[in-house]
C-alpha atoms as a PDB file:
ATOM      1  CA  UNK A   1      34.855  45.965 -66.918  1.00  0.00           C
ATOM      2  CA  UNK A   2      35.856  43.707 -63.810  1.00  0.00           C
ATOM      3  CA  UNK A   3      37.039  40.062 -64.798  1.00  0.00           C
ATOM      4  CA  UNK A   4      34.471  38.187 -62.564  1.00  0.00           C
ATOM      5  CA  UNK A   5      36.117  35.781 -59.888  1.00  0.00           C
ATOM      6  CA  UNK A   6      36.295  32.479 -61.260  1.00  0.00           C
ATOM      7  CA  UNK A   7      36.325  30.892 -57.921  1.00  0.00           C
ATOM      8  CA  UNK A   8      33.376  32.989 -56.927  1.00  0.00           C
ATOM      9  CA  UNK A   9      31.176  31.738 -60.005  1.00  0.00           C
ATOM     10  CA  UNK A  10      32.251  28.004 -59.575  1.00  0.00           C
ATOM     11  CA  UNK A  11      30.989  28.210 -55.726  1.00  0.00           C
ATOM     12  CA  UNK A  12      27.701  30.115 -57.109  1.00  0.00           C
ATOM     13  CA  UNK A  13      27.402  27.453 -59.876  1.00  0.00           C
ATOM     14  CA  UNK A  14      27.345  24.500 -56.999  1.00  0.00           C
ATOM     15  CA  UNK A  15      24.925  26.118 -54.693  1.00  0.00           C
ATOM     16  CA  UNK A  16      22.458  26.122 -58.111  1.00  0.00           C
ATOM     17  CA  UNK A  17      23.067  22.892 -58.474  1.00  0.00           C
ATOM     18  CA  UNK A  18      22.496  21.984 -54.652  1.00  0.00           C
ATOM     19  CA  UNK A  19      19.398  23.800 -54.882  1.00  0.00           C
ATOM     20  CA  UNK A  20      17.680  22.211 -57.702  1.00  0.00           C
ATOM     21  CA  UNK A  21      18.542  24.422 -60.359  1.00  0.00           C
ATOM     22  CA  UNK A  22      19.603  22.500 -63.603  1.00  0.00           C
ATOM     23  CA  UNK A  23      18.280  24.933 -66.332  1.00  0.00           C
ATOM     24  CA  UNK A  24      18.773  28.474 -67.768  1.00  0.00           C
ATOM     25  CA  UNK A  25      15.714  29.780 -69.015  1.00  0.00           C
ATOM     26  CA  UNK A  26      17.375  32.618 -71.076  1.00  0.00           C
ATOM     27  CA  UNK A  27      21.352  32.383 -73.339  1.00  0.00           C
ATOM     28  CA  UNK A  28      22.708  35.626 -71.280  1.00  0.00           C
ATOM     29  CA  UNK A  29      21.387  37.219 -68.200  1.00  0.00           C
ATOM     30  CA  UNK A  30      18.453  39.841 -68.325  1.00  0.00           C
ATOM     31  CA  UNK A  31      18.403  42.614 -66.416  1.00  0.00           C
ATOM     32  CA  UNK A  32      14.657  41.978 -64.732  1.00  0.00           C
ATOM     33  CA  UNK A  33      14.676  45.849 -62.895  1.00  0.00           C
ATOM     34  CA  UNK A  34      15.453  47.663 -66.355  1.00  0.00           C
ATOM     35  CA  UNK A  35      12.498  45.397 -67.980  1.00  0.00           C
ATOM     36  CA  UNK A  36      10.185  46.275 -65.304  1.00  0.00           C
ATOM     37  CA  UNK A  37      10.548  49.887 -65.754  1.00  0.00           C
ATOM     38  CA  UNK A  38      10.019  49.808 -69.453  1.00  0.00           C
ATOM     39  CA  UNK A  39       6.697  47.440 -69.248  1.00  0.00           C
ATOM     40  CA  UNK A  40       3.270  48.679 -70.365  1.00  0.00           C
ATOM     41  CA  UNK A  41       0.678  49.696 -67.317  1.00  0.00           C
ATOM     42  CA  UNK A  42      -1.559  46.674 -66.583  1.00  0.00           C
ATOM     43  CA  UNK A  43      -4.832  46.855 -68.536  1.00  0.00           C
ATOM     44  CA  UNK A  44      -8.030  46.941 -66.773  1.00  0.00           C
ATOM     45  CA  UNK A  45      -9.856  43.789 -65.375  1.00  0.00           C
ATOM     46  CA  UNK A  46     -12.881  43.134 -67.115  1.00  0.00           C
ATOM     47  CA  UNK A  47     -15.707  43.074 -65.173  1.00  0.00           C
ATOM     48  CA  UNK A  48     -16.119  40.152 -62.823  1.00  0.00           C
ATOM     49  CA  UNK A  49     -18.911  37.385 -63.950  1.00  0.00           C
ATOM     50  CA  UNK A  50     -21.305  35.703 -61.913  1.00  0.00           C
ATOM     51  CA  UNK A  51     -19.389  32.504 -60.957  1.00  0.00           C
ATOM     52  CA  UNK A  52     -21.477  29.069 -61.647  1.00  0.00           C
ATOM     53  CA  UNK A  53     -23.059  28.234 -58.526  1.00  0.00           C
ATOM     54  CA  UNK A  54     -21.938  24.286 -59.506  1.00  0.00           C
ATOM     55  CA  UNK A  55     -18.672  24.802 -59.481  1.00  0.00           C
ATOM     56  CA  UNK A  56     -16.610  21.625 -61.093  1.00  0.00           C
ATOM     57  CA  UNK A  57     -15.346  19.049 -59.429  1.00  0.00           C
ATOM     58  CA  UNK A  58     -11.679  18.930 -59.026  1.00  0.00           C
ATOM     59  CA  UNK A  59      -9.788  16.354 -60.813  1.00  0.00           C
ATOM     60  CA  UNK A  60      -8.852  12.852 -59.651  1.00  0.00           C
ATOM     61  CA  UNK A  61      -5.057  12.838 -58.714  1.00  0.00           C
ATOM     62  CA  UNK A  62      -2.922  10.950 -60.762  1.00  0.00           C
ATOM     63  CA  UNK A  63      -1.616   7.855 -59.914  1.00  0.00           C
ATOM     64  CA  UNK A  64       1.924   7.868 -58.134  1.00  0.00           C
ATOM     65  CA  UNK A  65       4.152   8.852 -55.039  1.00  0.00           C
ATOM     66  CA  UNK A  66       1.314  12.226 -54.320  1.00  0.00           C
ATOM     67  CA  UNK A  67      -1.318   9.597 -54.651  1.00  0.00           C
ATOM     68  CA  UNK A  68      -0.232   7.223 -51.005  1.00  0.00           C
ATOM     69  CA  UNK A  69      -1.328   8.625 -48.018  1.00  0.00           C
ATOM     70  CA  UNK A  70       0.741   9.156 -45.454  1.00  0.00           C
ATOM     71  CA  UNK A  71      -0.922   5.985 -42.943  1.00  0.00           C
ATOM     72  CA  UNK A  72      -1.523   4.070 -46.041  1.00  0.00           C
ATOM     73  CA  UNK A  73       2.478   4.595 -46.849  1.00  0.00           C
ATOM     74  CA  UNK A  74       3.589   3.997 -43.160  1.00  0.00           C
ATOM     75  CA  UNK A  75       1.605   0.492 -43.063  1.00  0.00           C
ATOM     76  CA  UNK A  76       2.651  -0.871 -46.181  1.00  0.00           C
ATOM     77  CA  UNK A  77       6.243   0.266 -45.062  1.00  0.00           C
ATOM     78  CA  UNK A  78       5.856  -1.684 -41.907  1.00  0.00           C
ATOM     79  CA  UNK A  79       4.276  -4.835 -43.790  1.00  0.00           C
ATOM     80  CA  UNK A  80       7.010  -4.902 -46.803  1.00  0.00           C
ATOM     81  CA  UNK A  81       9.825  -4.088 -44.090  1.00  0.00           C
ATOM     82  CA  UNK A  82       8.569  -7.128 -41.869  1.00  0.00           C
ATOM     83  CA  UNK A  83       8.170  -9.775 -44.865  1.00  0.00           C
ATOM     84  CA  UNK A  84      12.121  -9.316 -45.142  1.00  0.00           C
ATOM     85  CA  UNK A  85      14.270 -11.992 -44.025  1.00  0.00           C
ATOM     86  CA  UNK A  86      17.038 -10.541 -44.861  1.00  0.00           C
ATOM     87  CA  UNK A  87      19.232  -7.298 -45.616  1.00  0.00           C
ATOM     88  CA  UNK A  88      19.081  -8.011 -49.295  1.00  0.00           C
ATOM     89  CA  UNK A  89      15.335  -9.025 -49.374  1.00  0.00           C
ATOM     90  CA  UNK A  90      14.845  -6.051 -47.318  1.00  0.00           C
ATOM     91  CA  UNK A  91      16.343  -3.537 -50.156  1.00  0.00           C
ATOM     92  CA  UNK A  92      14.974  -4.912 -52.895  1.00  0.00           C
ATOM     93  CA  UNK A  93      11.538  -4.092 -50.659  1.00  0.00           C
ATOM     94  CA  UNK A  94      12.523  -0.439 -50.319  1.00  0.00           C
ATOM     95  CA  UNK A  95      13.196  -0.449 -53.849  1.00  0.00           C
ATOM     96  CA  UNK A  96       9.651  -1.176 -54.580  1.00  0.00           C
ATOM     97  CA  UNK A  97       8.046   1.094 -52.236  1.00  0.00           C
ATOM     98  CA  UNK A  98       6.690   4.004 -53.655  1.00  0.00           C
ATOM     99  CA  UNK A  99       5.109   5.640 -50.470  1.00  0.00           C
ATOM    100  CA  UNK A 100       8.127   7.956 -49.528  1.00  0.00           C
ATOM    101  CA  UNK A 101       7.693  11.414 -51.692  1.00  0.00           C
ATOM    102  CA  UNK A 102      11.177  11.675 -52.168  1.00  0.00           C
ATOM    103  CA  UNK A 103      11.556   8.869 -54.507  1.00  0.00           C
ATOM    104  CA  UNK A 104       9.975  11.038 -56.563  1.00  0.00           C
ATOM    105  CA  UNK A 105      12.943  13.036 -57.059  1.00  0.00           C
ATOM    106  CA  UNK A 106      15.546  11.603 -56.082  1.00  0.00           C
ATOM    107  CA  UNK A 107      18.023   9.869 -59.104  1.00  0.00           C
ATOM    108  CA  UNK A 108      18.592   7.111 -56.733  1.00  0.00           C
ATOM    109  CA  UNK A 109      18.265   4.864 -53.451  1.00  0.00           C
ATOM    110  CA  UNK A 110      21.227   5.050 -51.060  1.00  0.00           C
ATOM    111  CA  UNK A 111      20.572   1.747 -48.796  1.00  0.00           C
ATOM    112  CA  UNK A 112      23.688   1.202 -47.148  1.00  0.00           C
ATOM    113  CA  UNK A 113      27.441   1.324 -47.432  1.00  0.00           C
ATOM    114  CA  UNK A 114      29.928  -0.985 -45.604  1.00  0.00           C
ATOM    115  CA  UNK A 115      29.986  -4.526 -44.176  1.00  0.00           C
ATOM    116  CA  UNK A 116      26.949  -6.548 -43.531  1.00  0.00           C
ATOM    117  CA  UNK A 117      28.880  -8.033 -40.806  1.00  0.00           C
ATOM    118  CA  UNK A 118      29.688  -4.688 -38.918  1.00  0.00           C
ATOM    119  CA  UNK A 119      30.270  -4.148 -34.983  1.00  0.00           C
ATOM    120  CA  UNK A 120      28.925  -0.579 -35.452  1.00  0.00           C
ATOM    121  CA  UNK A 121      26.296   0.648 -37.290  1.00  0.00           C
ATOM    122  CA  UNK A 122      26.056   4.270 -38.169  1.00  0.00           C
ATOM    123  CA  UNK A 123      23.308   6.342 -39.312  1.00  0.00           C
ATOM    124  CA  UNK A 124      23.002   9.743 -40.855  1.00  0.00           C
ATOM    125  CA  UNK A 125      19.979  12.291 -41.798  1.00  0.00           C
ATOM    126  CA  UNK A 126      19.855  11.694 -45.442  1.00  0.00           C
ATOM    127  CA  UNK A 127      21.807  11.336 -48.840  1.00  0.00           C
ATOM    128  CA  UNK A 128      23.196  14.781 -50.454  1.00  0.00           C
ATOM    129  CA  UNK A 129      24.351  15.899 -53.918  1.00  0.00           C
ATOM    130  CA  UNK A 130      26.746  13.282 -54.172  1.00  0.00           C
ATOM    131  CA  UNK A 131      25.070  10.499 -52.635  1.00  0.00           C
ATOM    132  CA  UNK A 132      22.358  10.533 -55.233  1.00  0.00           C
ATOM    133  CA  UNK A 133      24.779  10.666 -58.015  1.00  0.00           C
ATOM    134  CA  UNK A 134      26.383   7.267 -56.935  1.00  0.00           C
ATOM    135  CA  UNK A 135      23.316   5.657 -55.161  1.00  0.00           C
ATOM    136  CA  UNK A 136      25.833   5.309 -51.383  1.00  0.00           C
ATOM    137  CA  UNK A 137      25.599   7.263 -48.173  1.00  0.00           C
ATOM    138  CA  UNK A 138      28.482   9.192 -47.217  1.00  0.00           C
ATOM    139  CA  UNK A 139      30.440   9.731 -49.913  1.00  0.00           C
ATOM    140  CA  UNK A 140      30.686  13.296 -50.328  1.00  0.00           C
ATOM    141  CA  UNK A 141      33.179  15.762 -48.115  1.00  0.00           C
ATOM    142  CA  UNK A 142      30.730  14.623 -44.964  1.00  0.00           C
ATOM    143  CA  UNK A 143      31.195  11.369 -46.341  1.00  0.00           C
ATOM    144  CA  UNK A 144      35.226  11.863 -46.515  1.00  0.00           C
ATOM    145  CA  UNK A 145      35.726  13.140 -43.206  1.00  0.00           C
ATOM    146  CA  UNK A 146      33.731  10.763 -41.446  1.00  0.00           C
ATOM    147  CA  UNK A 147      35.848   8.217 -43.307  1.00  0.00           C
ATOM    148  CA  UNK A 148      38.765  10.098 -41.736  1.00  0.00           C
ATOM    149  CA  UNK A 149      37.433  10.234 -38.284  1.00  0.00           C
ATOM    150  CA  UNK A 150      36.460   6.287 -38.294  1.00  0.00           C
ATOM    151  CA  UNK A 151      40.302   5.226 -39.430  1.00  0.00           C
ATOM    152  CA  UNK A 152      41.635   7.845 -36.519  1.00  0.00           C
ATOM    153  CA  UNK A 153      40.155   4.911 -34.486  1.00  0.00           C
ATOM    154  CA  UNK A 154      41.106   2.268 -36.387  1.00  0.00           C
ATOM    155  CA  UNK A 155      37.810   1.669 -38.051  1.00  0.00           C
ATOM    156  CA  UNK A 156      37.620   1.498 -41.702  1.00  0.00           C
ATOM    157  CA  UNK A 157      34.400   0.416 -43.906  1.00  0.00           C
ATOM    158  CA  UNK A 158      34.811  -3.126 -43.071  1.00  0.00           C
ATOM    159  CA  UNK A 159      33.831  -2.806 -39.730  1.00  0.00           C
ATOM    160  CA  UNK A 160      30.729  -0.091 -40.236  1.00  0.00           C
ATOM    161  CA  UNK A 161      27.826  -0.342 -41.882  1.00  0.00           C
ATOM    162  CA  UNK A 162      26.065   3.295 -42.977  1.00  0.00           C
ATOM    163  CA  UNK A 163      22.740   4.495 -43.767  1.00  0.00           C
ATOM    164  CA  UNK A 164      20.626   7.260 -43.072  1.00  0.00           C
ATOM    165  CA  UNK A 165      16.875   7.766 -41.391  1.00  0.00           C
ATOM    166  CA  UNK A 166      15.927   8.052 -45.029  1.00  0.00           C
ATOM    167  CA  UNK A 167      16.887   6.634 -48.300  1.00  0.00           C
ATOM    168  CA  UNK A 168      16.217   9.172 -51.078  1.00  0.00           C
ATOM    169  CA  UNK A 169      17.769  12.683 -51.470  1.00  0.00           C
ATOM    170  CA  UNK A 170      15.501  15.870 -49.603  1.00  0.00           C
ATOM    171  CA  UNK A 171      15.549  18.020 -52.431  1.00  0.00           C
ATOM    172  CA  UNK A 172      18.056  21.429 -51.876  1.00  0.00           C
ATOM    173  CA  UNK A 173      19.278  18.767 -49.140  1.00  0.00           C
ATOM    174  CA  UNK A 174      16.462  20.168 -46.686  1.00  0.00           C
ATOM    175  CA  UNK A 175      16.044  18.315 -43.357  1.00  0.00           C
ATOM    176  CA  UNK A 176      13.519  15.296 -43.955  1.00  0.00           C
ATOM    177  CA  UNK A 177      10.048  16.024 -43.280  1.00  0.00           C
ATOM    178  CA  UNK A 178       8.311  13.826 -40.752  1.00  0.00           C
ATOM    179  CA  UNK A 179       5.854  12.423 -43.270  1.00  0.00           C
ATOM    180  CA  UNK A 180       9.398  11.202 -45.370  1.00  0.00           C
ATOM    181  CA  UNK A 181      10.860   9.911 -41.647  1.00  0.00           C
ATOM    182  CA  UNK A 182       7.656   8.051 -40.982  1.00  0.00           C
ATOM    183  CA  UNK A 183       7.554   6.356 -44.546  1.00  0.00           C
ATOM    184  CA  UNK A 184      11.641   4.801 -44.184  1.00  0.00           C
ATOM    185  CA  UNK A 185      11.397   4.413 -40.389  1.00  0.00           C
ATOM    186  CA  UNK A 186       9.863   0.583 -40.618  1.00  0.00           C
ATOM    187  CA  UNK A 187      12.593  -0.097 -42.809  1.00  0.00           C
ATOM    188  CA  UNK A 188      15.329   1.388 -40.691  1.00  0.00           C
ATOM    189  CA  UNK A 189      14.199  -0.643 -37.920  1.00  0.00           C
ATOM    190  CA  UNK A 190      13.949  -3.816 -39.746  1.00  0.00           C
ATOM    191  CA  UNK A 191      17.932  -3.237 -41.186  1.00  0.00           C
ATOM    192  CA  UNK A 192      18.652  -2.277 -37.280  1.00  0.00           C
ATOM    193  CA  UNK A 193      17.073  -5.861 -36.191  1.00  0.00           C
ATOM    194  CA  UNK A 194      18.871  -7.537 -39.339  1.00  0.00           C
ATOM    195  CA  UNK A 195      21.946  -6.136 -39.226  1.00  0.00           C
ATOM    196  CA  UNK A 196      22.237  -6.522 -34.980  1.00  0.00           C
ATOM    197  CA  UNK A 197      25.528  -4.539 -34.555  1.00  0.00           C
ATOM    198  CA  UNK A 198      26.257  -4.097 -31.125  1.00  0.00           C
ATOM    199  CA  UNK A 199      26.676  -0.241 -31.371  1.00  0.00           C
ATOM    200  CA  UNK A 200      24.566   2.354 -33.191  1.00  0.00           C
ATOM    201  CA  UNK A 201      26.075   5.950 -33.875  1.00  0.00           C
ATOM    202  CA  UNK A 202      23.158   8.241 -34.449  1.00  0.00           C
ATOM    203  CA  UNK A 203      24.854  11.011 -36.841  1.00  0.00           C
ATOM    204  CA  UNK A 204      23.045  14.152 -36.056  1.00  0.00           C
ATOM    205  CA  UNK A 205      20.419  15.911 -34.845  1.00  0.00           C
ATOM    206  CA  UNK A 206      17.485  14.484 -37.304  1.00  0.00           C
ATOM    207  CA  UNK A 207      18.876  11.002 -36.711  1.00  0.00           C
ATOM    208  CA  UNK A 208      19.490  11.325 -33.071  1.00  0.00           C
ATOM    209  CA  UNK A 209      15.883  12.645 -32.431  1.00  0.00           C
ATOM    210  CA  UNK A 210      14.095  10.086 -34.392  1.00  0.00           C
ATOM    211  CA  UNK A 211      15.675   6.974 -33.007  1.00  0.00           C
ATOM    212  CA  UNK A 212      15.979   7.952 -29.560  1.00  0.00           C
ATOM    213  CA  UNK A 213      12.669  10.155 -29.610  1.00  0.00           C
ATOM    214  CA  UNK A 214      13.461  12.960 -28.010  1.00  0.00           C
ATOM    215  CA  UNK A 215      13.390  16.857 -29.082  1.00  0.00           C
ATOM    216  CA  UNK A 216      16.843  17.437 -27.393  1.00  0.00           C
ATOM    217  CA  UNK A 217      19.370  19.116 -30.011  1.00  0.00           C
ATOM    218  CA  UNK A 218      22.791  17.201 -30.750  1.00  0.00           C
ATOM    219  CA  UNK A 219      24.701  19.479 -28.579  1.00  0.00           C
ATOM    220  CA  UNK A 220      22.984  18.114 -25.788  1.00  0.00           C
ATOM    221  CA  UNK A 221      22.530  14.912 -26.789  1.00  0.00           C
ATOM    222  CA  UNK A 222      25.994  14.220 -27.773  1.00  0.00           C
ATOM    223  CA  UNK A 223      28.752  12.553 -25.673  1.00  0.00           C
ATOM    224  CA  UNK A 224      26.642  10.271 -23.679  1.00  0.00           C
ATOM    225  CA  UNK A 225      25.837   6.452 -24.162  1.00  0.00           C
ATOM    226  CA  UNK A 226      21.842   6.062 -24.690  1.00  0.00           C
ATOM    227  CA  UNK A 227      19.342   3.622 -25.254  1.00  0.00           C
ATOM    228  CA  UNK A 228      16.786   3.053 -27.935  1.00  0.00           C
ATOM    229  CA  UNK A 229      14.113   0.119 -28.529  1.00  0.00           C
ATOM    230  CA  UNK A 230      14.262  -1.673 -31.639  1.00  0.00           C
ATOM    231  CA  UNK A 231      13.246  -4.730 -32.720  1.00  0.00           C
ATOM    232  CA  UNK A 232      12.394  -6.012 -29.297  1.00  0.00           C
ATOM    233  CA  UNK A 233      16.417  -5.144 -28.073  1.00  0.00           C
ATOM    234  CA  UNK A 234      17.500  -2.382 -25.943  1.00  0.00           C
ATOM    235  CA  UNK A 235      20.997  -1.273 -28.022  1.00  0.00           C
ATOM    236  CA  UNK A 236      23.303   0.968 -26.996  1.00  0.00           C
ATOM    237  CA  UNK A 237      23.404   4.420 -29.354  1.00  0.00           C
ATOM    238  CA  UNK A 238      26.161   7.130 -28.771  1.00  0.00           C
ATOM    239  CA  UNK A 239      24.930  10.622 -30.317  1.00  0.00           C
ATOM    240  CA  UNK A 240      27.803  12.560 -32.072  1.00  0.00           C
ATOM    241  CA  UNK A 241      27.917  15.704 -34.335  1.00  0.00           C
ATOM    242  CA  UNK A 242      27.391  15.526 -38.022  1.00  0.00           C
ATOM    243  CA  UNK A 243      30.778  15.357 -40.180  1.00  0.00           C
ATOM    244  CA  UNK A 244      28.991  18.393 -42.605  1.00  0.00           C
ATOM    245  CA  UNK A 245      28.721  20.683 -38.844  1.00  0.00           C
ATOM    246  CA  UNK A 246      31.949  19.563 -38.384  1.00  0.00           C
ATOM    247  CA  UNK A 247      32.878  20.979 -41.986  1.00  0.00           C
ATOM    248  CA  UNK A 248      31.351  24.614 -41.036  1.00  0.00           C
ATOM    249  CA  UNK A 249      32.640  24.417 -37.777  1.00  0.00           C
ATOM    250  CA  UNK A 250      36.535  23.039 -37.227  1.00  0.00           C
ATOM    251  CA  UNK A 251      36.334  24.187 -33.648  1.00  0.00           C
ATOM    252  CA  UNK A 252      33.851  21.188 -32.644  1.00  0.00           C
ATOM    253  CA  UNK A 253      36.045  18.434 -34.123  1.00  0.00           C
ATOM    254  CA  UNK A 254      37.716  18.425 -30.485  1.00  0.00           C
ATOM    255  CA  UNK A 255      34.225  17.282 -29.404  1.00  0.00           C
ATOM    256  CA  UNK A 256      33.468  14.506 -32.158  1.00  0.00           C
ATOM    257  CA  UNK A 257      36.896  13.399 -31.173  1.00  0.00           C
ATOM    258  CA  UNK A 258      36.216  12.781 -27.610  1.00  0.00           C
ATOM    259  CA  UNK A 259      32.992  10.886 -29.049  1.00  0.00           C
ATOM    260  CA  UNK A 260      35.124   8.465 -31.037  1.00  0.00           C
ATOM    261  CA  UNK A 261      37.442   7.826 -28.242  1.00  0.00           C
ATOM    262  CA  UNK A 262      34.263   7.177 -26.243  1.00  0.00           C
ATOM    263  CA  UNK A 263      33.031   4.485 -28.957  1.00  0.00           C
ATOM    264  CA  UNK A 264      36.762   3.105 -29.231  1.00  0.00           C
ATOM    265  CA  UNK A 265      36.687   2.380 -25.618  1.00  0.00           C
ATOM    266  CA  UNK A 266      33.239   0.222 -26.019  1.00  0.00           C
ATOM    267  CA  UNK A 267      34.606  -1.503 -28.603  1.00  0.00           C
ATOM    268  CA  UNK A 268      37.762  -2.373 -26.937  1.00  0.00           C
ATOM    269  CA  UNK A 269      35.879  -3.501 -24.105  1.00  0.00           C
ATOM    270  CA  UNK A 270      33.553  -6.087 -25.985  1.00  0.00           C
ATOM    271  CA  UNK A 271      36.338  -7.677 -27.702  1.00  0.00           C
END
């Protein structure tokens, strides 16, 4: 009998894990085809009964995240976003507002990471695996190579400040639905209007999209100086590929590099 690759089952052991899977239902594996084969034919129906023409009433939903509708989230988002005077009011806010569903399973909130005096603020599509461990955005290999990229220009986490379009972990670190963009997006603003850097990076496609609303992909998006409205301010927002793409595909760093070069020279030019 083959020796299984031990490389191969630690990479199939972290894809469970990134997918949500943290329990074995059985002690050893069961062969599910040879089961099949053995199990008994399916007995008979029983005759169908008349069904009641009354049929009950469904149950009341219980209280919680499934509970908020998604206008009833989005306005008491905008409401509890406004109220905050400042960045630390303003998390402590998100951290009572239950109207985005991922809260629900996420282990925890990842607000912000970096100065609260920043230049440049930077924001992602939404915490991962390691992110939700450790409550910060950007701290897994994405995390580490943007780090990487920033210090190539001279940037380190002093002079950033990093977040993403939403706050809690997509579960299987699926793209954020709109209903989950919607529910963080008065919040994002309000950190935007807080915060005032004079430069956003929108990390992305998700991000990019969102902010600058647009359907455009990040290939086409990237590279170019653009505008977006927020908090009464036209700011400047440069577009630029996601570190994890970047991970998957080496061949593009060429083109996040000519992105940071592109930021470098806006910054040099303000000072």
């Amino acid at each position: 009998m083959t020796t299984p690759d031990p490389s191969s089952a630690a990479a199939l052991l972290d894809w469970y894990r990134a997918m949500g899977v943290d329990e074995a239902i059985e002690d050893a594996p069961a062969d599910w085809f040879a089961r099949a084969k053995k199990a008994r034919p399916a007995a008979k129906a029983p005759p169908a009964r008349d069904l009641p023409q009354n049929p009950p009433a469904p149950a009341e939903p219980r209280p919680g995240f499934a509970s908020v509708a998604p206008d009833e989230a989005v306005m008491d988002a905008r409401e509890r976003a406004a109220s905050a005077k400042t960045l630390e009011e303003l998390e402590r806010s998100l951290s009572e507002f239950d109207g985005c569903p991922l809260k629900a399973t996420a282990k925890k909130m990842c607000f912000k990471r970096g100065s609260d005096k920043a230049r440049v603020m930077l924001i992602g599509e939404g915490p991962g695996r390691d992110e939700d461990l450790q409550g910060l955005p950007f701290v897994g290999r994405a995390g580490q190579l943007l780090d990487k990229m920033l210090k190539a220009i001279s940037l380190t986490q002093d002079d950033v400040y990093i977040t993403n379009i939403v706050y809690w972990r997509p579960p299987g670190n699926r793209t954020p639905t709109t209903q989950e963009v919607q529910a963080c997006l008065p919040f994002l603003n309000r950190q935007v209007e807080l915060l005032n850097p004079e430069f956003l990076v929108l990390i992305g496609g998700p991000a990019s999209q969102n902010l600058l609303g647009t359907k455009q992909g990040i290939t086409k998006l990237r590279g170019t100086w653009r505008t977006c409205e927020i908090g009464g301010r036209t700011r400047r927002a440069m577009p630029m590929l996601h570190p994890a793409y970047l991970l998957r595909t080496p061949a593009a760093k060429r083109l996040a590099w000519r992105d940071l070069l592109t930021l470098k020279d806006a910054l040099n030019t303000k000072e």
